[in-house]
Protein backbone atom coordinates (compact mmCIF):
# COMPACT_ATOMS: atom_id res chain seq x y z
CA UNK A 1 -13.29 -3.70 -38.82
CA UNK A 2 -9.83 -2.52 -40.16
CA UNK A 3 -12.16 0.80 -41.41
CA UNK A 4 -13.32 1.22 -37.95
CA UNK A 5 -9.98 0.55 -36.30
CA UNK A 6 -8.07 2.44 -37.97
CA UNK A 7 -9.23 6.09 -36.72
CA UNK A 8 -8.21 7.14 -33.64
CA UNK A 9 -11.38 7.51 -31.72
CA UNK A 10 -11.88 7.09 -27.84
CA UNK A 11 -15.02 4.68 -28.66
CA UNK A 12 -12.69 2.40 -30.44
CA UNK A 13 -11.24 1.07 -26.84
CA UNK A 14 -15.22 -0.47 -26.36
CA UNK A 15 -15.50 -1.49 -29.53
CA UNK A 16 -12.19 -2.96 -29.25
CA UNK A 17 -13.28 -4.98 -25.92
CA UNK A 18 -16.69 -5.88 -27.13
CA UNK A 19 -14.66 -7.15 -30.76
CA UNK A 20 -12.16 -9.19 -28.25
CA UNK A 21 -15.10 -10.54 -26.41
CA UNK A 22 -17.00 -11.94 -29.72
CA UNK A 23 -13.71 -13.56 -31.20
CA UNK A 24 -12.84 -15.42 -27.75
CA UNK A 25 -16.48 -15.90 -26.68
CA UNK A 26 -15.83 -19.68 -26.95
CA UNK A 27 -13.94 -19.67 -23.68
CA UNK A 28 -16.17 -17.47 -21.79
CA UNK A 29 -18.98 -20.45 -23.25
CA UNK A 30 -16.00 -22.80 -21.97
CA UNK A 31 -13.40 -21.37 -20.06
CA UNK A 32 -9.74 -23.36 -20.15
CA UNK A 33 -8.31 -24.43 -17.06
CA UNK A 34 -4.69 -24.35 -16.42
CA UNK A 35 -2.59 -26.91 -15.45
CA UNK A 36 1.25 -26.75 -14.19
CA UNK A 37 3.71 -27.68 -16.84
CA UNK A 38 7.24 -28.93 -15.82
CA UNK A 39 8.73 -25.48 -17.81
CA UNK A 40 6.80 -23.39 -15.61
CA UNK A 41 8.98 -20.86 -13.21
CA UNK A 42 8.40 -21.62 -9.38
CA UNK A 43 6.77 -18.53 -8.87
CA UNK A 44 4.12 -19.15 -11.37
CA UNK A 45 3.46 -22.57 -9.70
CA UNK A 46 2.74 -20.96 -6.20
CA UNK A 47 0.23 -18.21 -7.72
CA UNK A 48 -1.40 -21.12 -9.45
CA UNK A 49 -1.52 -23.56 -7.01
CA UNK A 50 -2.70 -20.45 -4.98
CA UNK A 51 -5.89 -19.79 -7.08
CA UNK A 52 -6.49 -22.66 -8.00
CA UNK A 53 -9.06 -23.96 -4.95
CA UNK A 54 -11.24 -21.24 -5.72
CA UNK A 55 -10.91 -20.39 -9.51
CA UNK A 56 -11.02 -24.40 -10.49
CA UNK A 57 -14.61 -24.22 -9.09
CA UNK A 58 -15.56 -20.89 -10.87
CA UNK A 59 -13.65 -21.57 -14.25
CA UNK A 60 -15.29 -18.44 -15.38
CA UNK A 61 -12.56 -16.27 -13.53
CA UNK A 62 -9.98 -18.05 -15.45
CA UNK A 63 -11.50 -16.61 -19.12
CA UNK A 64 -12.19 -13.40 -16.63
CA UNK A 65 -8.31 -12.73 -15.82
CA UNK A 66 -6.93 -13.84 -19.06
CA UNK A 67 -9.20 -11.75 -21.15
CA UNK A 68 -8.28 -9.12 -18.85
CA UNK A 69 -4.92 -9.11 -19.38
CA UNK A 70 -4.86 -9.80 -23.24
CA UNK A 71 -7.45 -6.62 -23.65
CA UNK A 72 -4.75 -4.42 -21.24
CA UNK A 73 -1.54 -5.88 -22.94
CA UNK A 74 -3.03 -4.84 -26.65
CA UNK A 75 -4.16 -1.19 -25.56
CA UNK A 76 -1.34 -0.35 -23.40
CA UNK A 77 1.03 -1.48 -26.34
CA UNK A 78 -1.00 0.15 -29.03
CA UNK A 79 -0.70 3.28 -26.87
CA UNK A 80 2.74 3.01 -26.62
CA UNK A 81 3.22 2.38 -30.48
CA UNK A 82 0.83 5.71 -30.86
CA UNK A 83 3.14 7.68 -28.45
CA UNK A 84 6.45 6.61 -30.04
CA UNK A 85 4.86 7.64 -33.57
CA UNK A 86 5.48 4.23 -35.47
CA UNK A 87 3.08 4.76 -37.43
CA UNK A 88 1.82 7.51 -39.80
CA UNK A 89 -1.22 8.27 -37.90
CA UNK A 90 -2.83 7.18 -34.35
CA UNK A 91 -4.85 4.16 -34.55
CA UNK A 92 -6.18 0.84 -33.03
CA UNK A 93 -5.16 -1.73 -35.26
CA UNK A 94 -1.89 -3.54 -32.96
CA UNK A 95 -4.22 -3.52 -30.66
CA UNK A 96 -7.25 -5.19 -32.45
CA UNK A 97 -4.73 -7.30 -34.39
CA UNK A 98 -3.28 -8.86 -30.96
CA UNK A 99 -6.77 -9.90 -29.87
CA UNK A 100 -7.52 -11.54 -33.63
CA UNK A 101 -4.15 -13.48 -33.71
CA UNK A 102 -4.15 -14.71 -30.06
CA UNK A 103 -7.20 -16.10 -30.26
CA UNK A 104 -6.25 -18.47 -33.32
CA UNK A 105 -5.97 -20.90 -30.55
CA UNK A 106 -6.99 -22.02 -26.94
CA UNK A 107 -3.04 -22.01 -25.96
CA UNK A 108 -3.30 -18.56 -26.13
CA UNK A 109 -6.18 -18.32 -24.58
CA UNK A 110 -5.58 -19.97 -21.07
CA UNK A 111 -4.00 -18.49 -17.64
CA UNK A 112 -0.29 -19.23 -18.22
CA UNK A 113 3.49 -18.23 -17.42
CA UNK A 114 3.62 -16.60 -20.99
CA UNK A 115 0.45 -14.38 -20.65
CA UNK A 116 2.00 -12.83 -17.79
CA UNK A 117 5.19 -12.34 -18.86
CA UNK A 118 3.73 -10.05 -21.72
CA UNK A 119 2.42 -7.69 -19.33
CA UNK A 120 6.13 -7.16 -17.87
CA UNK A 121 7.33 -7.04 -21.18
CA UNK A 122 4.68 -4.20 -22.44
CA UNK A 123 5.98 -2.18 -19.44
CA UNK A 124 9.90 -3.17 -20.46
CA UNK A 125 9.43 -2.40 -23.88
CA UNK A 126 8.03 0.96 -22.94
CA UNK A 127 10.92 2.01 -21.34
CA UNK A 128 13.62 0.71 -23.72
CA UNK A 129 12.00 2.36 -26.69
CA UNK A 130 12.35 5.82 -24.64
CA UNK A 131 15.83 5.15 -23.81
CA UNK A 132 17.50 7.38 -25.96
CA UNK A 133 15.50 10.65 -24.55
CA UNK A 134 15.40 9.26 -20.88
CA UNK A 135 17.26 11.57 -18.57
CA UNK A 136 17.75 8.81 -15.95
CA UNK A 137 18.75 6.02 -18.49
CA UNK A 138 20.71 3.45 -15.47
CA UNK A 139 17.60 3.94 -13.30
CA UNK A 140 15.44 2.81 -16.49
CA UNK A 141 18.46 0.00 -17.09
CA UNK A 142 18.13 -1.34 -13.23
CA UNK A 143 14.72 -1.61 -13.57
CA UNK A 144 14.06 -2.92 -16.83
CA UNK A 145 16.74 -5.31 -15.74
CA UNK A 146 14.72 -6.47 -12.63
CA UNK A 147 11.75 -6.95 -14.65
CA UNK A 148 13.79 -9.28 -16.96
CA UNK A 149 14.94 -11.24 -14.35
CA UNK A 150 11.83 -11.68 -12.44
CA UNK A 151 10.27 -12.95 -15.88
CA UNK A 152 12.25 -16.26 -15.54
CA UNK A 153 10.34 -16.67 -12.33
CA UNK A 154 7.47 -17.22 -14.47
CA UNK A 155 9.06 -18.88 -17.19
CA UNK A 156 12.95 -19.75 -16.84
CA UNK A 157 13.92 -19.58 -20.84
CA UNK A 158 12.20 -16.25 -20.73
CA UNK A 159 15.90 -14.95 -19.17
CA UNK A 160 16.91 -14.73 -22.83
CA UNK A 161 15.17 -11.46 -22.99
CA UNK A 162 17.95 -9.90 -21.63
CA UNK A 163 19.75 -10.52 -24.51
CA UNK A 164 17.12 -7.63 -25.87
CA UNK A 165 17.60 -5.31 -22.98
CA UNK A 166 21.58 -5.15 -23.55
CA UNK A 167 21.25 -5.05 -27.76
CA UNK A 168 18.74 -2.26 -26.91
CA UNK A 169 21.13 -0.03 -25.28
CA UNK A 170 23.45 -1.28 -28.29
CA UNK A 171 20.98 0.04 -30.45
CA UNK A 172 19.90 3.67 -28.96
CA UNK A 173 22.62 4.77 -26.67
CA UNK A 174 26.47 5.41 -27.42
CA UNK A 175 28.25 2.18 -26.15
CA UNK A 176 29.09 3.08 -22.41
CA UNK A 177 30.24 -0.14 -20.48
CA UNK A 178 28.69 0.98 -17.55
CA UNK A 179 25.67 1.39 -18.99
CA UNK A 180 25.99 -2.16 -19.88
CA UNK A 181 27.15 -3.22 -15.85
CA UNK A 182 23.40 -1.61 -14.27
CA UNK A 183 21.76 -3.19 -17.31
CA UNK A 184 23.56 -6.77 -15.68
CA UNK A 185 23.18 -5.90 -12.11
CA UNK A 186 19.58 -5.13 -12.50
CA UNK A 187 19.13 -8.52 -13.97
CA UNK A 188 21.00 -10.54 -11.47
CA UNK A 189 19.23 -8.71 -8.70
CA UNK A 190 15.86 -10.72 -8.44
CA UNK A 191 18.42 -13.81 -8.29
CA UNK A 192 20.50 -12.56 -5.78
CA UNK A 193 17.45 -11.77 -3.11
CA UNK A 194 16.15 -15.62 -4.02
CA UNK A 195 19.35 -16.74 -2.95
CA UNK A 196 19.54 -14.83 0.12
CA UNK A 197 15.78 -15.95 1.02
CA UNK A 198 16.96 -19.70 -0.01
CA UNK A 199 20.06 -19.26 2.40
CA UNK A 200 18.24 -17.86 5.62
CA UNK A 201 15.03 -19.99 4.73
CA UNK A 202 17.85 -23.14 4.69
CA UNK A 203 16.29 -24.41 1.08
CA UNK A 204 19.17 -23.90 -0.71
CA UNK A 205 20.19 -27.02 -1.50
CA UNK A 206 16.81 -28.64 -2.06
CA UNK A 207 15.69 -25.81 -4.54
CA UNK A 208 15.66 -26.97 -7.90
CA UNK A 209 14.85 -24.68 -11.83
CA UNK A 210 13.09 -26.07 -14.05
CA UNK A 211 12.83 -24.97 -17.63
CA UNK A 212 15.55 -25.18 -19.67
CA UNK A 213 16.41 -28.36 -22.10
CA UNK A 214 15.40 -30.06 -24.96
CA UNK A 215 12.30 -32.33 -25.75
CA UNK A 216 10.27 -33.05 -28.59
CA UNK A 217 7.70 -31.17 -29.43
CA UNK A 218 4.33 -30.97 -27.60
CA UNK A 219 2.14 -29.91 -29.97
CA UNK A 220 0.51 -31.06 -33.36
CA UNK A 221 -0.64 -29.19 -35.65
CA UNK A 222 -2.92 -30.03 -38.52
CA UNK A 223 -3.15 -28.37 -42.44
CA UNK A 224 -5.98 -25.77 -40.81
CA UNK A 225 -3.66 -25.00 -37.80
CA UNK A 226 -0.25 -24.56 -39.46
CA UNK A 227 -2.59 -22.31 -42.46
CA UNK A 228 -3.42 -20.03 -38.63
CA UNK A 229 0.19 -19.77 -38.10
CA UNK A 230 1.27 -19.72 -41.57
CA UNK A 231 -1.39 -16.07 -42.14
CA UNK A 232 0.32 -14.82 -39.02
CA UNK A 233 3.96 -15.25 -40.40
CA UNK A 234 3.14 -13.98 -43.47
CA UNK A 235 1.66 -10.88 -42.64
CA UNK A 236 4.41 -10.17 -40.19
CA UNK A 237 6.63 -10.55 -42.82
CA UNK A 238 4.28 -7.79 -45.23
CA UNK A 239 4.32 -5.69 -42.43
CA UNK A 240 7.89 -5.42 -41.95
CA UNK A 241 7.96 -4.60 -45.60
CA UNK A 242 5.91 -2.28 -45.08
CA UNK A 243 7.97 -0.89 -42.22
CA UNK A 244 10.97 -0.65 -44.43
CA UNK A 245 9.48 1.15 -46.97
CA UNK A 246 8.60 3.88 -45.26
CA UNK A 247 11.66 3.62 -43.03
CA UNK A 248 13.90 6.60 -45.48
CA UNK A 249 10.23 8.77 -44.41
CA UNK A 250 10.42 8.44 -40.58
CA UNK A 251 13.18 10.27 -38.22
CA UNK A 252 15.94 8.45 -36.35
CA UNK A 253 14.51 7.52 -33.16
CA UNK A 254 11.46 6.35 -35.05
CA UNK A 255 13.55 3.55 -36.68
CA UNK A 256 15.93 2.74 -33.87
CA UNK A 257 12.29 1.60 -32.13
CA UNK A 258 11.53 -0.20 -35.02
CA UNK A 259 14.78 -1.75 -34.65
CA UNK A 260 13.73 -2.85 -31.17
CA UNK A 261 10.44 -4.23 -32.08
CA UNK A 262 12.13 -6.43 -34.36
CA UNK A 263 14.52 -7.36 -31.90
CA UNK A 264 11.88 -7.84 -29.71
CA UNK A 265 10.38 -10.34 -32.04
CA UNK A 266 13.38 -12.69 -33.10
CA UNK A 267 14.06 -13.24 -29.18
CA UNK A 268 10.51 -13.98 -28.63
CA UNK A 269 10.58 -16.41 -31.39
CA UNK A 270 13.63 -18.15 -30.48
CA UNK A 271 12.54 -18.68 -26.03
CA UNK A 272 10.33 -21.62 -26.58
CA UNK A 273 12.86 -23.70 -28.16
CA UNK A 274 15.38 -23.20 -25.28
CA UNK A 275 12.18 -24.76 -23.07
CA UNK A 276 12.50 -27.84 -22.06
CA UNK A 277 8.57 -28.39 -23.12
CA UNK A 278 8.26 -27.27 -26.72
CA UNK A 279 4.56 -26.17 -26.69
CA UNK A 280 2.30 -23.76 -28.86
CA UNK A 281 1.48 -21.50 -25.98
CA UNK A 282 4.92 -19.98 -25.21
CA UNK A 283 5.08 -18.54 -28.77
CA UNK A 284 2.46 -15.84 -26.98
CA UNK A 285 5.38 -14.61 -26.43
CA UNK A 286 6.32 -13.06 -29.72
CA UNK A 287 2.37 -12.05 -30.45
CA UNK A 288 2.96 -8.43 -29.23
CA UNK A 289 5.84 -7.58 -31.67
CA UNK A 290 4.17 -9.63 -34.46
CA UNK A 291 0.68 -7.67 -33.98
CA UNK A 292 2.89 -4.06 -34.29
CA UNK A 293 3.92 -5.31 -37.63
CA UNK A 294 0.79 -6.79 -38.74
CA UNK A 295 -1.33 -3.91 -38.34
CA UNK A 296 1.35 -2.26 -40.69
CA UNK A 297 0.50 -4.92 -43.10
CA UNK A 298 -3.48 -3.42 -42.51
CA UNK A 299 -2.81 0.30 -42.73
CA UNK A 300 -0.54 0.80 -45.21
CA UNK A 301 -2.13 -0.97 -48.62
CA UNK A 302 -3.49 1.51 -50.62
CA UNK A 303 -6.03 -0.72 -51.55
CA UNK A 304 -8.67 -0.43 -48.69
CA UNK A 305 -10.41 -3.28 -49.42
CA UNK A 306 -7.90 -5.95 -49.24
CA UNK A 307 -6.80 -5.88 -45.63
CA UNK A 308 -10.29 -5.91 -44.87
CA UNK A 309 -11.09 -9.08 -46.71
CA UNK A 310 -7.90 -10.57 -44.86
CA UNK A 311 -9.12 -9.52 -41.54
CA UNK A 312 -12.27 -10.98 -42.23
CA UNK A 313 -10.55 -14.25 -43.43
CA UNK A 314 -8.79 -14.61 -40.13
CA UNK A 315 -12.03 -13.87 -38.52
CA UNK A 316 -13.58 -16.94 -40.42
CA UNK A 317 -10.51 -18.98 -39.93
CA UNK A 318 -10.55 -18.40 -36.15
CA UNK A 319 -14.57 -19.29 -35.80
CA UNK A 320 -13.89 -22.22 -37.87
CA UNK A 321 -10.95 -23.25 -35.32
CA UNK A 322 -13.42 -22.73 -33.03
CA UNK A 323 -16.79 -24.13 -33.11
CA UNK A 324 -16.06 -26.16 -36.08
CA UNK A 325 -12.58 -27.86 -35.99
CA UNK A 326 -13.30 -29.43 -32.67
């Protein structure tokens, strides 16, 4: 598939969805439902506990809206990578590389907090990695700020991600402070109307976040689970290798967005264990940046073969985890 994938053709969006569909096919078979957890932002509570009465009784819409959004999240951000040129050449392979590594496991393949907050961050990242051509960069600021502060609606620890939006102007704009102050203001803003609505609504006192602490971990993972996670760490790490060493070939902007993918990544990585419920499914999270550098790892090797056989590995691996493991 990394021969197919790797042209840019139009038909490679259907054969993307149809490959998507076979790899997660186990949850259409038997779709997950969610459940609360105690990390979970308010907001995601009430559009759960909203859908719930309906959806619980047609589990089926569950796999429907989460395959949904995994399929949009990988184009969109493999469209965005193709726009930006960080790669050598169009292709498909973030994108088919984000539906291979999320569907290692069911964590990643349920309705949650985290799945949504990747479809606010495709749009943020989108706008930071234009920064440095934007014409109207504190308008883009404000409202990348908003949608960083509305994220921790969904997910409280996910407010760390503004540490990305103000490194990001760090990284592509001349340091202006005011730049800096919208950047701020935009994040505080979603907080600021909650507190008014708290005020007038008199629930200020009684409202209470959740999210943030320390507990052990939630999750175990077994010698064929950590070998899932271990492939998908080590082929990040090729890929940035990759990334480097073609770095000197690329122009300036191209590498200050590489910067920001990386960036990206290390403050995905680090959220979860800020949460107060350590658990597999929040490190969906950092899946977008890792699948940018992964399909590095499968287009650069001038060996052909060899990121094939690895893509077909992890194919194996996840059918195993599947159908087999359980």
């Amino acid at each position: 598939m990394t021969g197919i994938f790797r042209a840019n053709n139009p038909l490679n969006t259907f054969l993307l969805f149809v490959y998507g569909i076979f790899l997660k096919f186990i949850w259409l078979l038997d779709p997950q439902i969610p459940s609360i957890e105690k990390s979970d932002g308010f907001f995601f509570k009430d559009i759960l506990n909203g859908i719930k009465p309906f959806f619980d009784a047609h589990p089926t819409g569950y796999f429907a809206i989460t395959y949904l959004l995994l399929f949009t999240q990988a184009i969109s951000f493999n469209q965005i990578i193709t726009s930006r040129r960080l790669m050598q050449k169009p292709n498909y392979l973030p994108a088919m590389t984000y539906l291979l590594i999320t569907s290692f496991f069911s964590e990643w393949n349920i309705f949650s907090a985290a799945l949504v907050i990747n479809t606010i961050m495709v749009w943020v990242w989108a706008r930071m990695s234009n920064l440095n051509n934007n014409q109207h960069p504190k308008s883009t600021l404000f409202n990348a700020g908003i949608a960083i502060g509305l994220t921790a609606f969904f997910y409280l620890p996910a407010f760390a991600f503004a540490i990305f939006i103000l490194l990001s102007v760090l990284i592509t704009r001349p340091l202006k402070i005011a730049e800096w102050i919208i950047a701020l203001i935009g994040i505080i803003t979603p907080w600021y109307f909650l507190a008014c609505w708290l005020f007038l609504t008199n629930k200020l006192y009684s409202f209470r976040l959740a999210g943030l602490g320390k507990s052990p971990s939630s999750f175990e993972s077994l010698i064929i689970e950590l070998t899932g996670l271990g492939l998908i760490i080590l082929l990040t790490i090729i890929g940035a290798f990759y990334v480097r060493s073609f770095m000197s070939k690329q122009i300036l902007q191209v590498r200050k967005n590489w910067g920001l993918m990386l960036l990206y990544l290390l403050v995905a990585i680090g959220i979860p264990f800020i949460s107060i419920n350590l658990q597999l499914g929040y490190w969906l999270l950092a899946l977008l940046p890792a699948s940018a550098f992964i399909g590095c790892a499968f287009y650069y090797p001038k060996v052909r073969w060899i990121p094939m056989v690895v893509q077909w590995l992890m194919v194996g691996l996840v059918l195993y985890l599947q159908y087999f493991k359980k």
